[in-house]
Protein backbone atom coordinates (compact mmCIF):
# COMPACT_ATOMS: atom_id res chain seq x y z
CA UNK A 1 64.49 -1.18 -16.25
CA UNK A 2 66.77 -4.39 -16.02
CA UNK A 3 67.89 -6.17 -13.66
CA UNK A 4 71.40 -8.55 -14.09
CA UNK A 5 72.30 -10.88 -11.76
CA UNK A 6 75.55 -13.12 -12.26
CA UNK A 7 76.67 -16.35 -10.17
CA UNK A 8 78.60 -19.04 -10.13
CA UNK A 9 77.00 -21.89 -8.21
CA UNK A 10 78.10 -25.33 -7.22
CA UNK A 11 76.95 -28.45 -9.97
CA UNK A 12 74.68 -30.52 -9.37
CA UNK A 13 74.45 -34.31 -10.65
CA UNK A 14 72.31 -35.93 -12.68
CA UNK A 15 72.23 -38.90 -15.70
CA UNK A 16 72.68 -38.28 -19.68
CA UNK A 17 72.73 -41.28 -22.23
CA UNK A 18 73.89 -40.31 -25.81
CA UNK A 19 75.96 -37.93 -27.56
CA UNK A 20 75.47 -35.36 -30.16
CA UNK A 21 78.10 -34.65 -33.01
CA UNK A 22 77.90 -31.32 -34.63
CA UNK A 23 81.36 -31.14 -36.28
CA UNK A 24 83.28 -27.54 -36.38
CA UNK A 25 83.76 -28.31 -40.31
CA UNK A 26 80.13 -28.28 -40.84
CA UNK A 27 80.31 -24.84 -38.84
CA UNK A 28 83.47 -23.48 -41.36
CA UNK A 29 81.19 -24.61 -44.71
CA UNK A 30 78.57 -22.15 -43.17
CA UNK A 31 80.94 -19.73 -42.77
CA UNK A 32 81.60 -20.16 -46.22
CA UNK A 33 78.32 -19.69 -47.59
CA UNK A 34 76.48 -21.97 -46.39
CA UNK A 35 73.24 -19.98 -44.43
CA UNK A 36 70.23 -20.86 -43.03
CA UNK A 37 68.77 -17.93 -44.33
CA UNK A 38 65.26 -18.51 -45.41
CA UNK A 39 64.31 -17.72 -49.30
CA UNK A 40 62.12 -15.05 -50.05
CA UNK A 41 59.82 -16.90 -52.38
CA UNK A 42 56.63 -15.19 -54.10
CA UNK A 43 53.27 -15.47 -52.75
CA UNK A 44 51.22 -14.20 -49.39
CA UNK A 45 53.21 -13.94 -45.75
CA UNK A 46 50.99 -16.82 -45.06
CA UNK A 47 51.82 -19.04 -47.42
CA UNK A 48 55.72 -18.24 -47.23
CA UNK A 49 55.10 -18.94 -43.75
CA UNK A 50 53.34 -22.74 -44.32
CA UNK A 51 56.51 -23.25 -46.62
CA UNK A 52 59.18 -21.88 -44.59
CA UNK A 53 57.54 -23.83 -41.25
CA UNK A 54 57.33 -27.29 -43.70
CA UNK A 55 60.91 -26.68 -44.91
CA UNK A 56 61.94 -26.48 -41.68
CA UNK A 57 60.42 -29.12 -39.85
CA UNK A 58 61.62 -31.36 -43.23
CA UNK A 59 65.12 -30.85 -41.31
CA UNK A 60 66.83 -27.75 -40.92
CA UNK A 61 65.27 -27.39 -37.25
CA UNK A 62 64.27 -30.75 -36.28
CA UNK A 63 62.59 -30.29 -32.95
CA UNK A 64 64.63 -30.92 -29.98
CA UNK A 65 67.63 -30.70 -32.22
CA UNK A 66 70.52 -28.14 -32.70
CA UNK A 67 70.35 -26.74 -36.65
CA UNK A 68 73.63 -25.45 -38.61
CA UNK A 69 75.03 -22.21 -37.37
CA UNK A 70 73.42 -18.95 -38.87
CA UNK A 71 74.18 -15.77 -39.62
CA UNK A 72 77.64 -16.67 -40.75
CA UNK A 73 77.92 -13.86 -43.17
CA UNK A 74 77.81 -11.80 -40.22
CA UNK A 75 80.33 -13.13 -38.22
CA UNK A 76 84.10 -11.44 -37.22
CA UNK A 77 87.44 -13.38 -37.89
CA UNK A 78 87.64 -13.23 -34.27
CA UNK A 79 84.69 -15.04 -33.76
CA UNK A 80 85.08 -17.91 -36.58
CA UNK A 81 84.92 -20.79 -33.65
CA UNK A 82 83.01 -18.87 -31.04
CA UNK A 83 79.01 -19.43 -32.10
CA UNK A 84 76.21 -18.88 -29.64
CA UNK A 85 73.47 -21.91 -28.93
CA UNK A 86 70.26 -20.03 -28.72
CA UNK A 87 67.26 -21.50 -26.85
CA UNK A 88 64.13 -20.17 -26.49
CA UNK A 89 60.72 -20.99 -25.21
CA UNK A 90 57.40 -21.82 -26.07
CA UNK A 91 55.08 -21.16 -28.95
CA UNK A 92 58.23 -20.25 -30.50
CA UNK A 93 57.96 -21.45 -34.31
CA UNK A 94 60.61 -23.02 -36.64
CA UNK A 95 60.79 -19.84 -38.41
CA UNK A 96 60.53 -17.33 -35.31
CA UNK A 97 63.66 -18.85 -33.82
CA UNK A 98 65.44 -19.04 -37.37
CA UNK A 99 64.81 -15.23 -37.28
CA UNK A 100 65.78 -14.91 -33.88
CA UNK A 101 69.30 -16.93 -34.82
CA UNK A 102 70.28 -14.40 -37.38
CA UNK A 103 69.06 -10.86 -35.86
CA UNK A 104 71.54 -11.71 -32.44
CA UNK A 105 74.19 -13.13 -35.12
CA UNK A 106 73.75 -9.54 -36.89
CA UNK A 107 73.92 -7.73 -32.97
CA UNK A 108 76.85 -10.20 -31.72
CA UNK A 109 78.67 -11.05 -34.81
CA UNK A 110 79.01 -14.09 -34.51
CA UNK A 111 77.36 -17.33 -35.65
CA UNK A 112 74.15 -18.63 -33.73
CA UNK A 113 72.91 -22.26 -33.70
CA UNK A 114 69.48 -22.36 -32.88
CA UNK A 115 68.03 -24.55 -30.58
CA UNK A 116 64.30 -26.26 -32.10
CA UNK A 117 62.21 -26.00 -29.40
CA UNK A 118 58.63 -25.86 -30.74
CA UNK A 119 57.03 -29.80 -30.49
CA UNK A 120 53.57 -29.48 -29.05
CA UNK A 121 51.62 -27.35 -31.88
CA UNK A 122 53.20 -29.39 -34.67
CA UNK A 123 52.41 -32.20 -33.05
CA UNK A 124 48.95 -32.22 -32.52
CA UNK A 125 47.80 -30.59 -35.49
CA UNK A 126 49.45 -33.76 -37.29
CA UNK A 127 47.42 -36.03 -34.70
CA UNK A 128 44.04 -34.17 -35.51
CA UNK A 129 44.61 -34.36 -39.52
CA UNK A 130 45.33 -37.76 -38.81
CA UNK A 131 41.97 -38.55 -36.89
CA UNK A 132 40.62 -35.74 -39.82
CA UNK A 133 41.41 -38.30 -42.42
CA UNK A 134 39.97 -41.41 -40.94
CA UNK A 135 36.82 -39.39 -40.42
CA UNK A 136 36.72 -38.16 -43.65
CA UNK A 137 37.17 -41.74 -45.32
CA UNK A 138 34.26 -43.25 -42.97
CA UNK A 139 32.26 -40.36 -43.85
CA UNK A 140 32.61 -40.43 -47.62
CA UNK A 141 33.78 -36.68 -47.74
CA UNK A 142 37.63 -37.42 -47.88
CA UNK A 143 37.19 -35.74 -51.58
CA UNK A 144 35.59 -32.99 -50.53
CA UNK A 145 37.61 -29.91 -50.15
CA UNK A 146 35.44 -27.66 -48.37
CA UNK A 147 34.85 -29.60 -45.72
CA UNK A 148 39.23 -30.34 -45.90
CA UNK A 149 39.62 -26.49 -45.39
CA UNK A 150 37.09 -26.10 -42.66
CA UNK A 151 39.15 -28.96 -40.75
CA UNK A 152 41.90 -27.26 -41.15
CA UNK A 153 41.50 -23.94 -40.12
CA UNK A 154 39.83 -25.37 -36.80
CA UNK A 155 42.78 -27.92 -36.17
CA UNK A 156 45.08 -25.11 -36.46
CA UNK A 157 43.06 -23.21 -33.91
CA UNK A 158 43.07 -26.22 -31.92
CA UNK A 159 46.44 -27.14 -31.75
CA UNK A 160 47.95 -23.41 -31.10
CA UNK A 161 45.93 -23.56 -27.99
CA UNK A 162 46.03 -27.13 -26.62
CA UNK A 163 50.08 -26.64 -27.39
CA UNK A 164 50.75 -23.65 -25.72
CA UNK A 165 48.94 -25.59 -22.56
CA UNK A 166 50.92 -28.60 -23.22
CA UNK A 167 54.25 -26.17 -23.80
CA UNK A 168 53.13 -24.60 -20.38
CA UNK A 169 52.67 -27.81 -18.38
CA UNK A 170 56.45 -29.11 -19.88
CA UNK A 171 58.06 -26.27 -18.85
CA UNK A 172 55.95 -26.27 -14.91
CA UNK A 173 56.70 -30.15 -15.01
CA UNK A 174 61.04 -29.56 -16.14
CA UNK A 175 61.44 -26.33 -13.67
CA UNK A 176 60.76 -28.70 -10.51
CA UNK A 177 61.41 -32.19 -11.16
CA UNK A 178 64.32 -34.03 -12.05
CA UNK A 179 66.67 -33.57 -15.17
CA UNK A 180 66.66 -36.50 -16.13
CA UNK A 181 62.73 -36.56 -16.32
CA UNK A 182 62.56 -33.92 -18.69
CA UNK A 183 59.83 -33.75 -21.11
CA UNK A 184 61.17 -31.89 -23.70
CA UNK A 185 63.90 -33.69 -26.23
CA UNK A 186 65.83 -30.29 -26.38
CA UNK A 187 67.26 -30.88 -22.90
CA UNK A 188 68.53 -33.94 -24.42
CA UNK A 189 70.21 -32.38 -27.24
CA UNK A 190 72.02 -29.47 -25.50
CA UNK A 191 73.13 -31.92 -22.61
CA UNK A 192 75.00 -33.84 -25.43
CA UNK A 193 76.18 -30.57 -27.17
CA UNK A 194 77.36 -29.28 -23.61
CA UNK A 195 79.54 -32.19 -22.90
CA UNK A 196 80.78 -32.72 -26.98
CA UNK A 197 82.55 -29.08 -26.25
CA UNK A 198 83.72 -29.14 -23.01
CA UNK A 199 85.66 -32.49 -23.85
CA UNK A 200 87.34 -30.85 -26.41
CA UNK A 201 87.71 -28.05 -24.27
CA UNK A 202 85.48 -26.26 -27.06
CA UNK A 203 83.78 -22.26 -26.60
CA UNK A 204 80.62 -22.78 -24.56
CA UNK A 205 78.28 -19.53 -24.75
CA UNK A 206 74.15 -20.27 -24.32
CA UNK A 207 71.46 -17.80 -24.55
CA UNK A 208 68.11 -18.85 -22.81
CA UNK A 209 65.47 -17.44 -22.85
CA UNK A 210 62.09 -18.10 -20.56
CA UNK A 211 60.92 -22.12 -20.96
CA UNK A 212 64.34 -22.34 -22.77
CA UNK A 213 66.04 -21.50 -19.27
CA UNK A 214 64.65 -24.25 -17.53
CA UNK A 215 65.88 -26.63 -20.76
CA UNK A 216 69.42 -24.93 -20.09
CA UNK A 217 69.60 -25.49 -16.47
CA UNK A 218 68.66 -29.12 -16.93
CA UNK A 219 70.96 -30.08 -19.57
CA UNK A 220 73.79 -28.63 -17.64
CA UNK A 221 72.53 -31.18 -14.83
CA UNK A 222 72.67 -33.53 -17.00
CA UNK A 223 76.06 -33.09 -18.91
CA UNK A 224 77.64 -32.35 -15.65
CA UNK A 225 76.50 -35.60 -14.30
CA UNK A 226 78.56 -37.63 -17.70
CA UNK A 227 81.68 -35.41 -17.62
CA UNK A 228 82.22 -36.40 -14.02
CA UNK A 229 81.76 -40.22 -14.69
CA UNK A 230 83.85 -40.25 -17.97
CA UNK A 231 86.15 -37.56 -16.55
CA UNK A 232 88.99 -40.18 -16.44
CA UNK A 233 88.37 -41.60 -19.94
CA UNK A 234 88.54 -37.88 -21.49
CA UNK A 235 91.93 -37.78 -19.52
CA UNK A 236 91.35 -34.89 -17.50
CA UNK A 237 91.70 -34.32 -13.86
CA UNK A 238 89.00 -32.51 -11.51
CA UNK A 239 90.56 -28.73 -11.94
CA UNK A 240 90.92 -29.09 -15.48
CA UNK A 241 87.43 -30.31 -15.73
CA UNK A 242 85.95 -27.77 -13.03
CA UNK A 243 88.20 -24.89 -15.52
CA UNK A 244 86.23 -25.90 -18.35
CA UNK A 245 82.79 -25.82 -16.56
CA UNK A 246 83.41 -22.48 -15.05
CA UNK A 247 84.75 -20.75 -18.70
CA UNK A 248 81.75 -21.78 -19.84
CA UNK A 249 79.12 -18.78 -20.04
CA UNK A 250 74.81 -18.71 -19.84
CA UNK A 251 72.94 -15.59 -20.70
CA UNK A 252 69.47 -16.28 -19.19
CA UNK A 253 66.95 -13.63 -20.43
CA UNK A 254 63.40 -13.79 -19.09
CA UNK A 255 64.40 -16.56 -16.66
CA UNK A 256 61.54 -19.17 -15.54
CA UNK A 257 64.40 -20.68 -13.39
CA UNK A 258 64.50 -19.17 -9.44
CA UNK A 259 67.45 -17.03 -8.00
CA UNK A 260 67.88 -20.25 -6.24
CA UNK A 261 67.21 -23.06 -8.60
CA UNK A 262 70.19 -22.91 -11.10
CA UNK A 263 72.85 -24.84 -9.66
CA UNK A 264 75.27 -24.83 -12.29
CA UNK A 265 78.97 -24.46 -13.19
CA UNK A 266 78.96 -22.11 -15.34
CA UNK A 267 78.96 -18.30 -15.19
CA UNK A 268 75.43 -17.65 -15.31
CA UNK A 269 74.18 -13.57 -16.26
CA UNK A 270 70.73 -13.35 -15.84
CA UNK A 271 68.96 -10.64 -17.08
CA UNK A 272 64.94 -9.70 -16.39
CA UNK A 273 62.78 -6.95 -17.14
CA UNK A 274 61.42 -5.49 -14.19
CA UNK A 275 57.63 -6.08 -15.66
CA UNK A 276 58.27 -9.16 -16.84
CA UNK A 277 55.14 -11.21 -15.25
CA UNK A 278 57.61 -14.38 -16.06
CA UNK A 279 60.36 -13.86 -13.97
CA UNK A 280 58.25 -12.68 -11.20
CA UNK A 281 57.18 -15.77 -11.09
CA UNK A 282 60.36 -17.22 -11.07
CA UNK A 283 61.06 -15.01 -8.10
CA UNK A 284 63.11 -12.71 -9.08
CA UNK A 285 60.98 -9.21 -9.23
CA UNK A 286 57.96 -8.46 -7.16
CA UNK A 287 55.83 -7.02 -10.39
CA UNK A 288 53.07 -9.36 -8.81
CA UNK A 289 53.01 -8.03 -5.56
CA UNK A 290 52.50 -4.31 -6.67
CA UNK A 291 49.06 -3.14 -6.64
CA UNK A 292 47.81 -1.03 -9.95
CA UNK A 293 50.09 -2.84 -12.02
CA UNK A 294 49.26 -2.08 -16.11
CA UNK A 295 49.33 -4.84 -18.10
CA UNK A 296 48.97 -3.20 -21.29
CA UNK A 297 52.60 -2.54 -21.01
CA UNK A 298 53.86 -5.95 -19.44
CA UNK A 299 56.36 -7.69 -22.14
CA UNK A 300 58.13 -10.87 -21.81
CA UNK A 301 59.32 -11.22 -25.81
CA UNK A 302 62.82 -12.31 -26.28
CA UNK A 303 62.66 -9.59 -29.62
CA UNK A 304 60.92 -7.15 -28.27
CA UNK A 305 62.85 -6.96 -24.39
CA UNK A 306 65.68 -8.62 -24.45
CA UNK A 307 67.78 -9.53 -27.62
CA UNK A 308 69.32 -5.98 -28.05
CA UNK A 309 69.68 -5.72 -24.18
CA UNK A 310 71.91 -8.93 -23.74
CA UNK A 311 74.14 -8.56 -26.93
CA UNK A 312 77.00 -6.85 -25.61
CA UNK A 313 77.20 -9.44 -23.51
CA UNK A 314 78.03 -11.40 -26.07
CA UNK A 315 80.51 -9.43 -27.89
């Protein structure tokens, strides 16, 4: 049903400009009791849904932007300093990766620091309430709450589909042009967090999944690109650099990135579903090429196909 490929390609180099601190004592005060578990607060799924997505985007999961490490209370002695950076792909919503975080922290035991990845809806549905507004005010209906919920709902409508297109052309656009071009701020992020622990010779352990494996194989580009020009400030010679690279470990699930088109350091497991229309693409299945193919029972979902698959990987 699965198919897991692993490799260990050669790096290749390309340009990263800032750096992102997440400090390991912010990771032990999660550990302590500090979660990222959401609250179960009264009221319809939908409305716990608005908050949870507001409360969210007010700064736990800033998009592009690691969050705390969740999923703590699950997590082994053994495992206190090993957490997983998850990634995933598009449409994937503040709370949806939350969740995601903490069911492969309950699977792995160990912590999970999810990856925001989730910019295009959120952003245009503020840029239509924003036109909304201005409308509103010339039109002398800016009181006028009917016409405020009708607005809504059809902005909402709006900007799931116009983002998944926009997700969809980012993740096209990233797979086949330069890192350093990337249009999604995540790249940026995990690039920074990617060479913050390998100069201090910190655990490196990524799960990608889909659009979130073409964000992974860029940021390695990237932060492979730094640690060689700053190699002799950090104070470390080529092996001990290339020994750091190499212990460093990617679980891509649902990969959007070709056989050929990783390139990195790093021990890469890739795992796809044999009817996974995605990786097909991607070249590595021929699900496309089969005639009478069913796709009532084609899945690409990172819940639904691959978390419990690649967990004891990560064990």
């Amino acid at each position: 049903m699965f198919e897991t490929k692993s490799q260990n390609p050669q790096p290749l180099a390309s340009v990263v400009l800032s750096t992102l601190t997440i400090s390991f004592s912010s990771f032990l005060g999660s550990a302590a009791g500090q979660t990222a578990r959401p609250e179960q607060d009264p009221g319809s799924i939908v409305e716990r849904e608005e908050r949870e997505t507001q409360r969210l985007l007010n700064g736990l999961l800033s998009n592009g932007k690691l969050g705390v490490p969740t999923g703590t209370e699950f997590v082994s002695l053994s495992n206190i300093d090993r957490p997983i950076i998850l990634v995933l792909g598009v449409r994937t919503t503040p709370t949806d990766t939350q969740k995601e975080a903490e069911e492969l922290a309950k699977l792995t035991s160990r912590a999970v620091i999810p990856l925001a990845n989730y910019a295009s809806k959120q952003q245009i549905e503020k840029f239509l309430q924003s036109l909304d507004e201005e409308l509103f005010s010339l039109l002398g209906v800016a009181d006028d709450s009917s016409v405020q919920e009708i607005a809504k709902a059809l902005n909402k409508g709006a900007a799931d589909v116009t983002g998944a297109l926009c997700d969809g052309f980012n993740a096209v656009f990233d797979r086949f042009a330069p890192a350093e071009l990337s249009l999604e701020p995540a790249t940026r992020s995990l690039a920074d967090e990617i060479v913050r622990r390998i100069s201090t010779d910190e655990t490196l352990e990524i799960v990608a999944h889909s659009q979130g494996t073409v964000i992974c194989r860029n940021a390695f580009r990237l932060a492979v690109d730094e640690l060689h020009a700053k190699r002799k400030e950090l104070g470390l010679s080529p092996e001990e650099l290339s020994r750091r690279l190499s212990a460093a470990k990617v679980v891509a699930a649902g990969s959007f990135v070709g056989p050929a088109e990783w390139g990195i350091p790093a021990k890469l497991v890739v795992v796809n579903s044999k009817d996974d229309p995605i990786s097909s693409i991607a070249g590595w299945n021929d699900w496309f090429q089969k005639e009478g193919q069913d796709f009532r029972f084609v899945s690409h979902s990172f819940s639904d196909r691959y978390r419990a698959e690649i967990a004891p990987l990560l064990k």
